[in-house]
N, C-alpha and C. Protein backbone atom coordinates (compact mmCIF):
# COMPACT_ATOMS: atom_id res chain seq x y z
N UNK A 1 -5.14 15.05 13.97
CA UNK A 1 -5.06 15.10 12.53
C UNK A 1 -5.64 13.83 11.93
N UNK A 2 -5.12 12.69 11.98
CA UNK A 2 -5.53 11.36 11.31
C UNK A 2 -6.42 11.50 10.30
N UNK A 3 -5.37 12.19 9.22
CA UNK A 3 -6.48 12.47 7.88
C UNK A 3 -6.99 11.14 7.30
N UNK A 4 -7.54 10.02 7.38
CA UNK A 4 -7.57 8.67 6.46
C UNK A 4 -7.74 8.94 4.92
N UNK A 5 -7.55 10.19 4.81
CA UNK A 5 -7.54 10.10 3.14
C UNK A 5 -6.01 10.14 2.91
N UNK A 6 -5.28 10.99 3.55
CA UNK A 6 -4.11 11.42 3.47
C UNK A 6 -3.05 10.01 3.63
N UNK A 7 -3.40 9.54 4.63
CA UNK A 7 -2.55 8.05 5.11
C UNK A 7 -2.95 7.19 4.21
N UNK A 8 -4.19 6.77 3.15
CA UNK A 8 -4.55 5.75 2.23
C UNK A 8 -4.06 6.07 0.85
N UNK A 9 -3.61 7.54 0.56
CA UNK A 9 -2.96 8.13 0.07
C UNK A 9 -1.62 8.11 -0.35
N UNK A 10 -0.98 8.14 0.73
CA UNK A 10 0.42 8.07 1.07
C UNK A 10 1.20 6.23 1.00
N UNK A 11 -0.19 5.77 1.51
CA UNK A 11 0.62 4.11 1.42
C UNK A 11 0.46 3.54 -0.16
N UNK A 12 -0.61 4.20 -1.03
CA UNK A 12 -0.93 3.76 -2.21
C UNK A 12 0.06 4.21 -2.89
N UNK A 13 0.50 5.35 -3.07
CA UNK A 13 1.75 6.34 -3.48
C UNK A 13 3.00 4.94 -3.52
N UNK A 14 3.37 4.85 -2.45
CA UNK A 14 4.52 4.07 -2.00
C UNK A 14 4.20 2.61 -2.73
N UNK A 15 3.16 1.73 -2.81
CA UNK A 15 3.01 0.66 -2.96
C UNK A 15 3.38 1.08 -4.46
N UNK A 16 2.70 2.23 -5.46
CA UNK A 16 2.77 2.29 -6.92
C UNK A 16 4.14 2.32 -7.28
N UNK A 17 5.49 3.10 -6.38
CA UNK A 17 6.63 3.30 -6.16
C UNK A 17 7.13 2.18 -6.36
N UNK A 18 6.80 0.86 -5.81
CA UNK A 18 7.84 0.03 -5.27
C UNK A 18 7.76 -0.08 -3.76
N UNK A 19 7.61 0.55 -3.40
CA UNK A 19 8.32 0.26 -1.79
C UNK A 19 7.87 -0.81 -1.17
N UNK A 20 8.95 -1.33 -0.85
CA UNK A 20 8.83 -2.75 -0.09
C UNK A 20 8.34 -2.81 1.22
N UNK A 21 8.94 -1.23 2.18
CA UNK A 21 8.50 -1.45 3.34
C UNK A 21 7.86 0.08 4.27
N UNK A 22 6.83 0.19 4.76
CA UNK A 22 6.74 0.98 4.94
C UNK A 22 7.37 1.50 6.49
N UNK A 23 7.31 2.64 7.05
CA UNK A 23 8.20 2.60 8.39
C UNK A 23 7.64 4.31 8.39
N UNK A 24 7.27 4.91 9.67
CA UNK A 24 7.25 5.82 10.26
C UNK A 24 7.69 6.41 11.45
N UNK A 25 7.84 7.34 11.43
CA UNK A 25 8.74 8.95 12.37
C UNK A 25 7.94 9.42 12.89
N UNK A 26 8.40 9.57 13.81
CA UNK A 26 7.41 10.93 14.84
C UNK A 26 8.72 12.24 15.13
N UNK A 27 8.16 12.96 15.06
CA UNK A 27 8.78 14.38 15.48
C UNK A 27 7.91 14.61 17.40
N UNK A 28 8.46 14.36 18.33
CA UNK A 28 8.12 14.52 19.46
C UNK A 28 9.19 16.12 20.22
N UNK A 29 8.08 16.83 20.39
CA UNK A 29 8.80 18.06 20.79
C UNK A 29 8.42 18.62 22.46
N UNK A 30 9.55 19.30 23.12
CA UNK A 30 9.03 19.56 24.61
C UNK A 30 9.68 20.80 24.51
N UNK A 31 9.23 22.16 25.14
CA UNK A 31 10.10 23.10 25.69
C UNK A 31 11.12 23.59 24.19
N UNK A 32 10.89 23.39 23.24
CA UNK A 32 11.54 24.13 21.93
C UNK A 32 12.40 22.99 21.60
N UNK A 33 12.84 21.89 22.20
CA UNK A 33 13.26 20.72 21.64
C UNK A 33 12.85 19.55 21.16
N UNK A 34 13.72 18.75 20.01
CA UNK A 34 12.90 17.84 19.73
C UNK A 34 13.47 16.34 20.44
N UNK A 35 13.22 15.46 20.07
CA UNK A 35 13.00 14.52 20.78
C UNK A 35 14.28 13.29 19.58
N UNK A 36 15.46 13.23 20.10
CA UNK A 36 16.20 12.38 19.03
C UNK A 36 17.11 11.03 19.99
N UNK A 37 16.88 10.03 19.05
CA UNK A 37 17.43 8.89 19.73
C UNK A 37 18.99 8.30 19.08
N UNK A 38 19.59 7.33 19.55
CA UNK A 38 21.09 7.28 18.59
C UNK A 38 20.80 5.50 19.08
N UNK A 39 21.11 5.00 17.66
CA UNK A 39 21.15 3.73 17.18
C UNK A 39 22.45 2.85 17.82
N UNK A 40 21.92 1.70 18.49
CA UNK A 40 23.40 0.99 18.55
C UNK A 40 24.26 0.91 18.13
N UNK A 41 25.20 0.89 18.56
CA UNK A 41 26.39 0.80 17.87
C UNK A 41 26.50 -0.76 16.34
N UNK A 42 26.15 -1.81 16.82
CA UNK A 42 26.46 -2.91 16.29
C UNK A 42 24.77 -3.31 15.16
N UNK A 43 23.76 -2.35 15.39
CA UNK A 43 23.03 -2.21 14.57
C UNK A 43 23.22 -1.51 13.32
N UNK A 44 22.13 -1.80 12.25
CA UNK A 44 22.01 -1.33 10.59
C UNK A 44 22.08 -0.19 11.09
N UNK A 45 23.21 0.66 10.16
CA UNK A 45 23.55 2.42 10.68
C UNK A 45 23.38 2.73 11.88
N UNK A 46 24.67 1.73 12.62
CA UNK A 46 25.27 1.53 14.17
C UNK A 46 25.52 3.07 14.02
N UNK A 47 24.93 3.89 15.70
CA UNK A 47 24.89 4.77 16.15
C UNK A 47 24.38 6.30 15.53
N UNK A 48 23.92 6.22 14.37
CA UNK A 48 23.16 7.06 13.62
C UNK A 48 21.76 7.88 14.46
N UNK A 49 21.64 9.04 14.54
CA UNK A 49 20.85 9.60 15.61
C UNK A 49 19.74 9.91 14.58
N UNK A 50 18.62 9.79 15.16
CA UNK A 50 17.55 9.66 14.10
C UNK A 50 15.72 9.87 15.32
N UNK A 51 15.21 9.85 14.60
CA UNK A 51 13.72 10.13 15.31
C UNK A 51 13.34 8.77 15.45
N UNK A 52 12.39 9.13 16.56
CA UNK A 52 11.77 7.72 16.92
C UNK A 52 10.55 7.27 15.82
N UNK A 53 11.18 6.22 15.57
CA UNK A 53 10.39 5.85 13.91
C UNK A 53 10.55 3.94 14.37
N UNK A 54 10.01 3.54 13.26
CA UNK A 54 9.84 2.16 13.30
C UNK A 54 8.93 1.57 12.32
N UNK A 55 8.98 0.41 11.98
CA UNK A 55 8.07 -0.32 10.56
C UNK A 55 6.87 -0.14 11.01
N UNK A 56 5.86 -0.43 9.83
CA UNK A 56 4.87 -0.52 9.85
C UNK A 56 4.38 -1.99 9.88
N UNK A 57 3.59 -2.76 10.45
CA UNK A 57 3.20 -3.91 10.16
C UNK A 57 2.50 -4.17 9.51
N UNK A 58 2.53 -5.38 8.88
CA UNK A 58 0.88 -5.83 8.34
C UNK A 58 -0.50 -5.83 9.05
N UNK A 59 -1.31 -4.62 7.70
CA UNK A 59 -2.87 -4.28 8.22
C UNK A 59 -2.67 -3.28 9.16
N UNK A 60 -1.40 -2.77 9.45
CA UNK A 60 -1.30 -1.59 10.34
C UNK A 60 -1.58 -0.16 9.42
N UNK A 61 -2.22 0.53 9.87
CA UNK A 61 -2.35 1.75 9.61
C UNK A 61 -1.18 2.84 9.77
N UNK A 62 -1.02 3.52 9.12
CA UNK A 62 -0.05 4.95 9.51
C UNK A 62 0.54 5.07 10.95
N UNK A 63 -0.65 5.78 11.55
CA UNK A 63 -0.87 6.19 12.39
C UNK A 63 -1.18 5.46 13.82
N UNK A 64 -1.18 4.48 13.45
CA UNK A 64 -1.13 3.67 14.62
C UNK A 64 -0.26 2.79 14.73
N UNK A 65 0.75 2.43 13.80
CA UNK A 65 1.84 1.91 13.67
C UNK A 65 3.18 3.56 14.63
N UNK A 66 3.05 4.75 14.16
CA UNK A 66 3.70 5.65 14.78
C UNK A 66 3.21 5.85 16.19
N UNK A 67 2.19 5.26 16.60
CA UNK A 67 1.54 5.43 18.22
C UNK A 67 2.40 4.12 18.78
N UNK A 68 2.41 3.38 18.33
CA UNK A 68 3.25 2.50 18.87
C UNK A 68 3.99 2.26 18.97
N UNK A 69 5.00 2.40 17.99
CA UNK A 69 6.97 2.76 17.81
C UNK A 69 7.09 3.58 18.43
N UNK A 70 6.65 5.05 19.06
CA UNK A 70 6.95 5.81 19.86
C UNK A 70 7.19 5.06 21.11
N UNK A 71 6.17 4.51 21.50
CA UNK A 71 5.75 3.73 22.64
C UNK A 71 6.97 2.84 23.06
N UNK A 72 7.24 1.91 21.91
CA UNK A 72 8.08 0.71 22.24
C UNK A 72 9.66 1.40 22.17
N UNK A 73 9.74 2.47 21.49
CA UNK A 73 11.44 3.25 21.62
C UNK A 73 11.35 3.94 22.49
N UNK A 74 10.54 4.44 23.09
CA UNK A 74 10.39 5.84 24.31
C UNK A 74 9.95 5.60 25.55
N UNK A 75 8.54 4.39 25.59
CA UNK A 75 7.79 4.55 26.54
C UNK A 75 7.00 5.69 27.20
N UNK A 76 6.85 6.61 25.60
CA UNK A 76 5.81 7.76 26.02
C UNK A 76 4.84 7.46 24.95
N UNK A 77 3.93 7.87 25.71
CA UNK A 77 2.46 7.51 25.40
C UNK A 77 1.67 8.98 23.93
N UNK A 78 1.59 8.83 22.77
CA UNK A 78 1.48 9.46 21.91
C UNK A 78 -0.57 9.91 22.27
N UNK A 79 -0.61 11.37 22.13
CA UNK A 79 -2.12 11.58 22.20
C UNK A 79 -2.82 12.13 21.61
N UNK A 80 -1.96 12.57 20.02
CA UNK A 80 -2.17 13.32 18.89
C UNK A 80 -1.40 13.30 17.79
N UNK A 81 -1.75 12.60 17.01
CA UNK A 81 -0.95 12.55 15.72
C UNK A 81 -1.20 14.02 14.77
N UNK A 82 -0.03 14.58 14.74
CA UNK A 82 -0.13 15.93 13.73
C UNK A 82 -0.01 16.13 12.53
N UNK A 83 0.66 17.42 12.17
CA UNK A 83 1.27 17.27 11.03
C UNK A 83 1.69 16.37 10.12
N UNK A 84 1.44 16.27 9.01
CA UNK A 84 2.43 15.17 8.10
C UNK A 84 3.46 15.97 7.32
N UNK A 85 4.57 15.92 7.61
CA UNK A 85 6.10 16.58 7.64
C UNK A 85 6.83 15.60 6.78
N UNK A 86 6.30 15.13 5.50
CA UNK A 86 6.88 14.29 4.46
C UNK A 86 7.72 13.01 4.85
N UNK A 87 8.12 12.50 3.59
CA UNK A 87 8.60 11.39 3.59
C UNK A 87 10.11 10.94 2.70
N UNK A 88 10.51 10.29 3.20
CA UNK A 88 12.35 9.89 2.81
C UNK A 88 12.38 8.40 1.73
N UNK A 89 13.16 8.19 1.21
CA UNK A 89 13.37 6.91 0.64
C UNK A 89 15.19 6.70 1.26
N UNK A 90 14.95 4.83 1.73
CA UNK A 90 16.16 4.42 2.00
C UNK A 90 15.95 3.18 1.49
N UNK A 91 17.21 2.64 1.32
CA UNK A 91 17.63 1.23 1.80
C UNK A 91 17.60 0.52 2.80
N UNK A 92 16.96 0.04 3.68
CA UNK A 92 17.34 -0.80 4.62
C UNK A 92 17.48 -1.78 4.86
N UNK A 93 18.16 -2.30 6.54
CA UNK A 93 19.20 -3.49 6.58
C UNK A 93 18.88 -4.80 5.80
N UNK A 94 17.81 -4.84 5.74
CA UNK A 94 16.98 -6.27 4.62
C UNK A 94 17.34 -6.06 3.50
N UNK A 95 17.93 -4.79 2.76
CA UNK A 95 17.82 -4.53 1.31
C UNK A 95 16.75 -3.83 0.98
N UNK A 96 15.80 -3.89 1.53
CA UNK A 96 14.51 -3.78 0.95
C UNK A 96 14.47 -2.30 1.10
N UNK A 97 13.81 -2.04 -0.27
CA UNK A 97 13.31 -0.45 -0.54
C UNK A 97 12.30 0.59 0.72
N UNK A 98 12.67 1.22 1.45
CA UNK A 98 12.15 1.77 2.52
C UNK A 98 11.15 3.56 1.95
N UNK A 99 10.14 3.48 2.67
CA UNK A 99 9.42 5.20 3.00
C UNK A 99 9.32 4.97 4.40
N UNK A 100 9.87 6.20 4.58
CA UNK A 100 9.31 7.10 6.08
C UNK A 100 8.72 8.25 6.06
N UNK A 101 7.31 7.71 6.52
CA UNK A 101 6.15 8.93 6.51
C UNK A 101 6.46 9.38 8.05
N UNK A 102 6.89 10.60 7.68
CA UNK A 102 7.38 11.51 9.66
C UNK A 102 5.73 12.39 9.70
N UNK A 103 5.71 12.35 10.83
CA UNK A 103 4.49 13.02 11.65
C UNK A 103 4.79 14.20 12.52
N UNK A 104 3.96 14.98 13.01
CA UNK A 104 4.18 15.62 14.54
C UNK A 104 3.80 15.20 15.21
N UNK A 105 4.07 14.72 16.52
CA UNK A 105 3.28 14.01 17.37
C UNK A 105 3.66 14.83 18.79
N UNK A 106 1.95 14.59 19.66
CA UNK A 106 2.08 15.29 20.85
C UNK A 106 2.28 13.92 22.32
N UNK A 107 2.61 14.05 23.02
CA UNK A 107 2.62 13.30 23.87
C UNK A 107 2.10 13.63 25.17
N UNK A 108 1.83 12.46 26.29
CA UNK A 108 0.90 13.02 27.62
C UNK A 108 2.13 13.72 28.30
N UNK A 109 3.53 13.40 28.57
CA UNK A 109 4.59 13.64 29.15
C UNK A 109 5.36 13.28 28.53
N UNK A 110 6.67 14.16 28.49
CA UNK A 110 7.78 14.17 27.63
C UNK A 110 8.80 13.41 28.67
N UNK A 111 8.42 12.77 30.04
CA UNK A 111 9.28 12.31 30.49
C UNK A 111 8.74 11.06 31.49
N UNK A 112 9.33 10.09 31.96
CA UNK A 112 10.70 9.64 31.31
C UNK A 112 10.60 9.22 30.47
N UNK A 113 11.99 9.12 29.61
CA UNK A 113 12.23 8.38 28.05
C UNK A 113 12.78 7.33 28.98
N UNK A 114 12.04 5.63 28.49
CA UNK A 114 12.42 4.69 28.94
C UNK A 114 13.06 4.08 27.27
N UNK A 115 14.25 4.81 27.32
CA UNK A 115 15.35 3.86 26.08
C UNK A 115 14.66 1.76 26.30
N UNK A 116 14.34 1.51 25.26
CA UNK A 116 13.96 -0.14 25.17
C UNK A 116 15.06 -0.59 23.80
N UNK A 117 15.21 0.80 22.53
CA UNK A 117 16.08 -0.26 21.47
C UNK A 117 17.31 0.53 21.06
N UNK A 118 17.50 1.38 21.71
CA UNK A 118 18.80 3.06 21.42
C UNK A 118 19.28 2.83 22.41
N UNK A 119 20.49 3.12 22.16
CA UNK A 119 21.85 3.29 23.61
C UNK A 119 21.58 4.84 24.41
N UNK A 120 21.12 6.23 23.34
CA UNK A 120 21.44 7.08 24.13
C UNK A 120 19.82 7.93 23.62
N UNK A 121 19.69 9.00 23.82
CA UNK A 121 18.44 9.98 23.23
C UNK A 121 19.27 11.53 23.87
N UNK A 122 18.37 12.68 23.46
CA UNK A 122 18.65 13.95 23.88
C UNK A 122 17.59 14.72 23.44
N UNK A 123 16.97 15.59 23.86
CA UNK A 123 16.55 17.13 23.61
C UNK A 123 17.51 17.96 22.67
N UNK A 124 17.15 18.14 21.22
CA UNK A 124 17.97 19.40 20.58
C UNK A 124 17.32 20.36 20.23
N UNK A 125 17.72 21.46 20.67
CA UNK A 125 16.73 22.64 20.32
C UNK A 125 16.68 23.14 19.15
N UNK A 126 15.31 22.96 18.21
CA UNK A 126 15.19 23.58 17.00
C UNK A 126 16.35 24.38 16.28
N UNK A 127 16.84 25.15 17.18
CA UNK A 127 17.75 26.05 16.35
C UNK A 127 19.10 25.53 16.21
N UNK A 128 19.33 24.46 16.97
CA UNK A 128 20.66 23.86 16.62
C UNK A 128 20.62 22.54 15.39
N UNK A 129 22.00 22.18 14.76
CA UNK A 129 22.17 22.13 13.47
C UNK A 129 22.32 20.22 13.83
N UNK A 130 21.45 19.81 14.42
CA UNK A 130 20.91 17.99 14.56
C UNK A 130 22.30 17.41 14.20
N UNK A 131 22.88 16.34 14.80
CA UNK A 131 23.48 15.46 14.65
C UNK A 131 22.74 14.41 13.36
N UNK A 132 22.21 14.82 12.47
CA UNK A 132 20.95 14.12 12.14
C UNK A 132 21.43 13.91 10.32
N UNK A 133 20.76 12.94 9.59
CA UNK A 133 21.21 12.47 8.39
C UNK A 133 20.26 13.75 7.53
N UNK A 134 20.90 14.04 6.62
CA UNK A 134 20.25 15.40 5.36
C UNK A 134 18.55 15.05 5.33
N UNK A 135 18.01 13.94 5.54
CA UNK A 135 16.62 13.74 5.10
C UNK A 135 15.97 14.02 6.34
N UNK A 136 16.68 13.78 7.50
CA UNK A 136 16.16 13.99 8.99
C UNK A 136 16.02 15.21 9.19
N UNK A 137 17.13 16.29 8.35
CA UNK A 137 17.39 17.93 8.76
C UNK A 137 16.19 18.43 7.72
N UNK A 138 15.99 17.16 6.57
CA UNK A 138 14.65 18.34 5.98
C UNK A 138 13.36 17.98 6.85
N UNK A 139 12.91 16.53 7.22
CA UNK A 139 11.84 16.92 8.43
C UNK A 139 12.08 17.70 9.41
N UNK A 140 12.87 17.68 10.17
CA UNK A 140 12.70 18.66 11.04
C UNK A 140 12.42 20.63 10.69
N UNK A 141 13.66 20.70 9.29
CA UNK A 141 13.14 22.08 8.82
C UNK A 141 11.57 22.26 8.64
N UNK A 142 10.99 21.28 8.18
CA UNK A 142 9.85 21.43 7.52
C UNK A 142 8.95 21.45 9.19
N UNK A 143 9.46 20.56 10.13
CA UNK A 143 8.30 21.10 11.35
C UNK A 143 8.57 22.37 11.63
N UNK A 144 10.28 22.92 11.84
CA UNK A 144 9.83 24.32 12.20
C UNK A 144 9.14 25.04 11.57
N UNK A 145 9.12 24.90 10.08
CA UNK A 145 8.13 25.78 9.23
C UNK A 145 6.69 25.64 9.90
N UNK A 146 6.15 24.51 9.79
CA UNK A 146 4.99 24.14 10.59
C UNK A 146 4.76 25.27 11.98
N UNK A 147 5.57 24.86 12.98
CA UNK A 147 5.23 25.67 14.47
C UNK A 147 5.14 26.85 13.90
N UNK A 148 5.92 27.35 13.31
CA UNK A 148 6.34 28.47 13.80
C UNK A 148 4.95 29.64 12.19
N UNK A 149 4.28 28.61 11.82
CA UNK A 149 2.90 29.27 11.13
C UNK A 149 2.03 28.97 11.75
């Protein structure tokens, strides 16, 4: 996918917003499940189960900022950035005004998940109802809409 209109798009959007920080999601799926991790306990929204997401850096792009947070939370190697499956507004632990632009993303192997910043991860299958925060349950609705057209 890597639309560069779509991603220069999306960060200009956010900058006109306010947003202080940008941060992206991947939706990683194997076998009809998706791919969800759970936050430390003693971390910002200790134990909160959520997609493998992470900031964006400075001069980082979209999309290559989500090739790499996959990487550094999973240790799976991302080989297709997909879909763009919208975006959330939070607060986070800095205060600072947050977007999360979520993706679909394909990977070379869905295994092993080498946990580096989460205590736990799991496989949940599409049709079950995510341990997951209301903004997490609308990306994911919105990928099944995706697959399943």
């Amino acid at each position: 996918m890597t639309d560069r209109t779509l991603l220069s798009r999306l960060t200009a959007e956010a900058d006109l917003d306010g947003v202080q920080q940008l941060v992206v999601g991947g939706v990683v799926q194997h076998d009809g499940k998706v791919l969800l991790l759970q936050r430390p306990e003693g971390d910002f929204m200790g134990s909160i189960v959520e997609l493998p997401s992470g900031k964006v850096e400075a001069g980082e792009s979209l999309d290559a900022a989500l090739i790499r947070e996959v990487r550094e939370e999973t240790g799976l190697d991302v080989t297709a950035v997909r879909d763009y499956l919208g975006s959330f507004d939070y607060v986070g632990g800095s205060g600072r005004r947050s977007r999360q632009f979520n993706f679909a993303v394909e990977v070379r192997v869905p295994e092993p998940i080498e946990l580096r910043e989460h205590d736990a991860y799991t496989w949940t299958a599409l049709v079950e109802d995510p341990p997951v925060t209301d903004a997490v349950k609308d990306v994911l609705s919105t990928y099944r809409e995706v697959v399943n057209t």
